[in-house]
N, C-alpha and C. Protein backbone atom coordinates (compact mmCIF):
# COMPACT_ATOMS: atom_id res chain seq x y z
N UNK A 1 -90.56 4.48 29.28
CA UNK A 1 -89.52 5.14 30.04
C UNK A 1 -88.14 4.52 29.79
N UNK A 2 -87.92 2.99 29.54
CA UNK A 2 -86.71 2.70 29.79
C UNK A 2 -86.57 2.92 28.06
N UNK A 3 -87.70 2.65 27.15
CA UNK A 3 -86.86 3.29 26.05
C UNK A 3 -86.36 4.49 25.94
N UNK A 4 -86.60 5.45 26.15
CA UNK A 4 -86.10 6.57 26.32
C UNK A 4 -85.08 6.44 26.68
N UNK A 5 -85.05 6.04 27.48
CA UNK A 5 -83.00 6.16 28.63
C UNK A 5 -82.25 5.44 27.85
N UNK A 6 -82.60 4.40 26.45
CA UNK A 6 -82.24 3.56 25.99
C UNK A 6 -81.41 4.51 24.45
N UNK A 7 -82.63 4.97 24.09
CA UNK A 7 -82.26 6.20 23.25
C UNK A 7 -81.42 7.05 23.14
N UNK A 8 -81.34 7.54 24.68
CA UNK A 8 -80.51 8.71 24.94
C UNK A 8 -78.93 8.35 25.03
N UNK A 9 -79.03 6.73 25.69
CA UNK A 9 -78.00 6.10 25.69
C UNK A 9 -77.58 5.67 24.60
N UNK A 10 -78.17 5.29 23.47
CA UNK A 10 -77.50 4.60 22.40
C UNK A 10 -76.81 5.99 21.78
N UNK A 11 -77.77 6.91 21.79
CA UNK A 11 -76.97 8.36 21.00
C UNK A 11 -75.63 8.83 21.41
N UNK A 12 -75.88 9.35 22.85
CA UNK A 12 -74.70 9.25 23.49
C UNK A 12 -73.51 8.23 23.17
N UNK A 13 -73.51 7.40 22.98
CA UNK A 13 -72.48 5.99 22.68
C UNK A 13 -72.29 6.48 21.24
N UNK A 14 -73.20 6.53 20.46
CA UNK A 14 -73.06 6.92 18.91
C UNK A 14 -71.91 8.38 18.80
N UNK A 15 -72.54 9.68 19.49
CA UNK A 15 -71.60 10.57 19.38
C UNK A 15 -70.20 10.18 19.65
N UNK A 16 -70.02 9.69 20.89
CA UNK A 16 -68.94 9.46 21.61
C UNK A 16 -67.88 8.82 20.80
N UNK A 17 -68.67 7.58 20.36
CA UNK A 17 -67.93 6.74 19.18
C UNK A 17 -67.75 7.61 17.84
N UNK A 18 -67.80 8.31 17.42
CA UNK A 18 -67.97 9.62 16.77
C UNK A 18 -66.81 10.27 16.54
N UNK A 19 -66.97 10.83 18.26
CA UNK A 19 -65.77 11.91 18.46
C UNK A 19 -64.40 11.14 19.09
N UNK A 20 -63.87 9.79 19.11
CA UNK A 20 -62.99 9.32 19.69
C UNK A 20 -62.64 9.11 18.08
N UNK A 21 -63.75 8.02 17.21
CA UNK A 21 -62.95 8.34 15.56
C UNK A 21 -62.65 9.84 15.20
N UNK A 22 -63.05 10.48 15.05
CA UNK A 22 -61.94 11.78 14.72
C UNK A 22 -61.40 12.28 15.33
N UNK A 23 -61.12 11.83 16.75
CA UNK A 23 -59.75 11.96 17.04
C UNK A 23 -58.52 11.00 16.52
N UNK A 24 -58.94 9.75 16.50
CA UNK A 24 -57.78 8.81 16.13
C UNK A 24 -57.27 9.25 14.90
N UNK A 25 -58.36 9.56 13.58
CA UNK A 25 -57.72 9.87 12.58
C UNK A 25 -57.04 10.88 12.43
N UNK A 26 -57.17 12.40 13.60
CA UNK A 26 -56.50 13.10 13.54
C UNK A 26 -54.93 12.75 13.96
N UNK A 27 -55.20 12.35 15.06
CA UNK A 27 -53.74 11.43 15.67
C UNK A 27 -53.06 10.78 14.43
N UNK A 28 -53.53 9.61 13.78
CA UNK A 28 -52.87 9.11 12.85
C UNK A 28 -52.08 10.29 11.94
N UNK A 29 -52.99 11.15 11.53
CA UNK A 29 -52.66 12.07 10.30
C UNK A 29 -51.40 12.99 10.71
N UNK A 30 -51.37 13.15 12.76
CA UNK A 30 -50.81 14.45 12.66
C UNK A 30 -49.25 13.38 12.74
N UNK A 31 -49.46 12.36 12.97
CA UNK A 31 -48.00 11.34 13.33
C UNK A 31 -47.61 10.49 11.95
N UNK A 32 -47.95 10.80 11.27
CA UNK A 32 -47.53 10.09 9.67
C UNK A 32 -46.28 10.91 9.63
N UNK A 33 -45.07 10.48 9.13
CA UNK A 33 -44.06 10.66 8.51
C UNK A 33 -43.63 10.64 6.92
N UNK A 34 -44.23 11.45 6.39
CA UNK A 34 -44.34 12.15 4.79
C UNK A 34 -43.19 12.57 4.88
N UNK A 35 -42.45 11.60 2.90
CA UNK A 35 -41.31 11.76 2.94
C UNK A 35 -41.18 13.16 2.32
N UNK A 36 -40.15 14.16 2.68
CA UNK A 36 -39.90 15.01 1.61
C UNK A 36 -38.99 15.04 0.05
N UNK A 37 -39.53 15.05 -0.86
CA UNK A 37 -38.99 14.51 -1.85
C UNK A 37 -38.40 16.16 -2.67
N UNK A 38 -36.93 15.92 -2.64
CA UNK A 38 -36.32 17.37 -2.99
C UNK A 38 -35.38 16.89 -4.30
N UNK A 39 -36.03 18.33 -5.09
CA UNK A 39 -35.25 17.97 -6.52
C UNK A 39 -34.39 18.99 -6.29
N UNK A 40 -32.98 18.30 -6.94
CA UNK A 40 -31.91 19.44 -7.49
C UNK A 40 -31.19 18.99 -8.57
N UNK A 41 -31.06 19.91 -9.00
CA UNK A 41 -30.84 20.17 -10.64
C UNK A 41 -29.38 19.79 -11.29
N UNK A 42 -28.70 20.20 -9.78
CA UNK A 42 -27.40 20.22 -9.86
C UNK A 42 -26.51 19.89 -8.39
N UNK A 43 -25.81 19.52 -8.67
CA UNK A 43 -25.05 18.82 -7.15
C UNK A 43 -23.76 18.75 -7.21
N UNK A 44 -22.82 19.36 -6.96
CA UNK A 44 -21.60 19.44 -6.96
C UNK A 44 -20.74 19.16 -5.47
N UNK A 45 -20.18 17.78 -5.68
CA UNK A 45 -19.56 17.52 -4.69
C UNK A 45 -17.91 16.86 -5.20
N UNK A 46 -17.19 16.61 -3.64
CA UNK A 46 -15.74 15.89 -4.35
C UNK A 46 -15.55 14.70 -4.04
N UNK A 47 -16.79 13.90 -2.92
CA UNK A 47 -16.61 12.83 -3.02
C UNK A 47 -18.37 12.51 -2.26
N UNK A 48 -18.45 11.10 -2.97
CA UNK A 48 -20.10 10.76 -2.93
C UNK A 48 -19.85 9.07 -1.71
N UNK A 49 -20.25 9.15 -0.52
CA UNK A 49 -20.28 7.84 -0.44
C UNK A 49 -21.50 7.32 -0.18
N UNK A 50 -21.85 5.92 -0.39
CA UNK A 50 -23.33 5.45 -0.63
C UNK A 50 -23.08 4.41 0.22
N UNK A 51 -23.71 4.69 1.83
CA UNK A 51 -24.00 3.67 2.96
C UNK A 51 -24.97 2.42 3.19
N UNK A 52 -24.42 1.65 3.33
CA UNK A 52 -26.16 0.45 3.72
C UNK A 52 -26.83 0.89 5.27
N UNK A 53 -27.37 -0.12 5.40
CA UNK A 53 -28.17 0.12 6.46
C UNK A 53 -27.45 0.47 7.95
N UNK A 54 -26.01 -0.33 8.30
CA UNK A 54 -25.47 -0.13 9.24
C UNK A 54 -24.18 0.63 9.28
N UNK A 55 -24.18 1.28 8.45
CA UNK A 55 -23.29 2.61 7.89
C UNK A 55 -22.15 2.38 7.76
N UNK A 56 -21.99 1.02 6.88
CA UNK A 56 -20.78 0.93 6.01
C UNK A 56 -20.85 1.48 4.96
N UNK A 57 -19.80 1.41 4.42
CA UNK A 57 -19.68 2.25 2.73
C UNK A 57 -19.75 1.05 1.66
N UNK A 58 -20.54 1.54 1.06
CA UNK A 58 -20.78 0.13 0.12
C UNK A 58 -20.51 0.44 -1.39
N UNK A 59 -20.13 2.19 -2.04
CA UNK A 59 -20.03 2.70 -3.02
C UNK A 59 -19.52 3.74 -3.03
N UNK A 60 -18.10 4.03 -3.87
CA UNK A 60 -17.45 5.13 -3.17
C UNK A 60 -17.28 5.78 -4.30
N UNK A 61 -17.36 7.28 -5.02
CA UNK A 61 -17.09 7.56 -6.12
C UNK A 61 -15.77 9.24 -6.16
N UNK A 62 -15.34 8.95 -6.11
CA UNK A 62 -13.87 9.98 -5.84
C UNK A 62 -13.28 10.33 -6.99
N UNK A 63 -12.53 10.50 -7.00
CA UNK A 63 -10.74 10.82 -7.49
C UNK A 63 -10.12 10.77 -7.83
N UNK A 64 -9.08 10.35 -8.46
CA UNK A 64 -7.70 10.43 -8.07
C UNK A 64 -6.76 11.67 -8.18
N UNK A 65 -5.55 11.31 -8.06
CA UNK A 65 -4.96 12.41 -7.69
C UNK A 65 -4.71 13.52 -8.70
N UNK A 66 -5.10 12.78 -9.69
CA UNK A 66 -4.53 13.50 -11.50
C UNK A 66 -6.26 13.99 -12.04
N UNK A 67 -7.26 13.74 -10.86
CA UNK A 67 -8.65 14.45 -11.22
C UNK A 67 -9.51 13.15 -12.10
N UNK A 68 -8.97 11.82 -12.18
CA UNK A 68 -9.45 11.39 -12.92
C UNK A 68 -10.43 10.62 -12.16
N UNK A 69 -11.44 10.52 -12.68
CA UNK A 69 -13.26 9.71 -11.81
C UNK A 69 -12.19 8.41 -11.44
N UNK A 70 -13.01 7.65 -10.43
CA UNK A 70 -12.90 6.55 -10.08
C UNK A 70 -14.55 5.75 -9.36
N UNK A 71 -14.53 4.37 -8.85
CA UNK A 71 -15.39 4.19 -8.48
C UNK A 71 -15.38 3.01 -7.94
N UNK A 72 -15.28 3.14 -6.83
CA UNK A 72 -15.18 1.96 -6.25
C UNK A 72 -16.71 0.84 -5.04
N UNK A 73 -17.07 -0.21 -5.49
CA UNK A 73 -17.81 -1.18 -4.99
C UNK A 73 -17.22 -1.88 -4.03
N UNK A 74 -17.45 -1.52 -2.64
CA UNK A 74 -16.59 -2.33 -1.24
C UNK A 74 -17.59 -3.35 -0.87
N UNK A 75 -16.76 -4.59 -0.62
CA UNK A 75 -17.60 -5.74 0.39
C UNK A 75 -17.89 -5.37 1.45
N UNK A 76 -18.24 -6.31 2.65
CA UNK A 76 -18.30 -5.76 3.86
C UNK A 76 -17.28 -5.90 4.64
N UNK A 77 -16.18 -6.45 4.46
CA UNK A 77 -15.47 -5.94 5.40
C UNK A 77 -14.55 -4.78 4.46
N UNK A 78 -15.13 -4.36 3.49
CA UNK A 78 -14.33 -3.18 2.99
C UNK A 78 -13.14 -3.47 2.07
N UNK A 79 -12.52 -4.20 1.45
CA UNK A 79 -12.00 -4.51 0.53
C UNK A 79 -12.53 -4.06 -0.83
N UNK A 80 -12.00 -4.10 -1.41
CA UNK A 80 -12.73 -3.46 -2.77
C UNK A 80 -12.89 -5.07 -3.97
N UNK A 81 -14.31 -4.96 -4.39
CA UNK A 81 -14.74 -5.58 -4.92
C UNK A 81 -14.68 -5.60 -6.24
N UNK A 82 -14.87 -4.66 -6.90
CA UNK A 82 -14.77 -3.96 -8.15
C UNK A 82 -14.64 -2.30 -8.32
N UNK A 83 -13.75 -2.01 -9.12
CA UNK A 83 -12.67 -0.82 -8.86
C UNK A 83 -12.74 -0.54 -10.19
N UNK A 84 -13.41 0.68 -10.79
CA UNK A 84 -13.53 1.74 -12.37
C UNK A 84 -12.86 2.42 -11.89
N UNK A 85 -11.88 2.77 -12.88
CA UNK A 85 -10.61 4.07 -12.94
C UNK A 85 -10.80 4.15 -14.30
N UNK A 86 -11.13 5.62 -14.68
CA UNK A 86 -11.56 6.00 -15.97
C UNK A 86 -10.01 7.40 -15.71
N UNK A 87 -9.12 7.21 -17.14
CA UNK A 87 -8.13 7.78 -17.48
C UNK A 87 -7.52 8.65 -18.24
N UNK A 88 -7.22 9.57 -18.71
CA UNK A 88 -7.03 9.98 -20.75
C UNK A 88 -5.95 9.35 -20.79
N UNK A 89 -5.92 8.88 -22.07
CA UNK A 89 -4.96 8.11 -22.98
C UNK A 89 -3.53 9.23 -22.74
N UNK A 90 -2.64 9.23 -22.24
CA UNK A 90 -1.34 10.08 -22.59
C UNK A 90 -0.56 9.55 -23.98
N UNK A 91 -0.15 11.02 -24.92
CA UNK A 91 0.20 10.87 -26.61
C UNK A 91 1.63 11.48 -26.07
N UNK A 92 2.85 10.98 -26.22
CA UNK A 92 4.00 11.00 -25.96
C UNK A 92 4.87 11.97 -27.13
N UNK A 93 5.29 13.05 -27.34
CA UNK A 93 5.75 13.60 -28.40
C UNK A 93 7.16 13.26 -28.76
């Protein structure tokens, strides 16, 4: 007799333990944060800035006023670190 109740009990515990694992893994699965990874081909913008973690600007790629690229690398307090200015040569007639 008490095996029996012993039986019924271990099964019971077995399902149970069962159905609480597929719930957790459902839980886990439905709370995962899957990155979305988006291709584009093409991207047209007029100015790009590239933030760190506490949303300073740490890479700035612009302009100038004559259309010519630039690119600038800021420290943290924002000073410029290193500064590309790409130009055309002007031919004087």
């Amino acid at each position: 007799m008490k095996l029996v109740r012993y039986n019924r009990l271990y099964i019971i515990l077995r399902e149970l333990s069962l159905l609480i694992f597929i719930f957790l893994i459902v839980y886990i699965l439905l709370n995962l944060k899957i990155k979305n990874i988006t291709k584009i081909e093409e991207l047209e913008i007029n100015r790009l800035k590239i933030l760190d973690s506490k949303g300073n600007v740490k890479i700035l790629i612009d302009t100038d006023n004559n259309g010519n690229p630039k690119m600038y690398f800021l420290m943290i307090k924002g000073k410029y670190e290193l500064v590309f200015l790409l130009h055309q040569k002007v031919m004087l007639a």
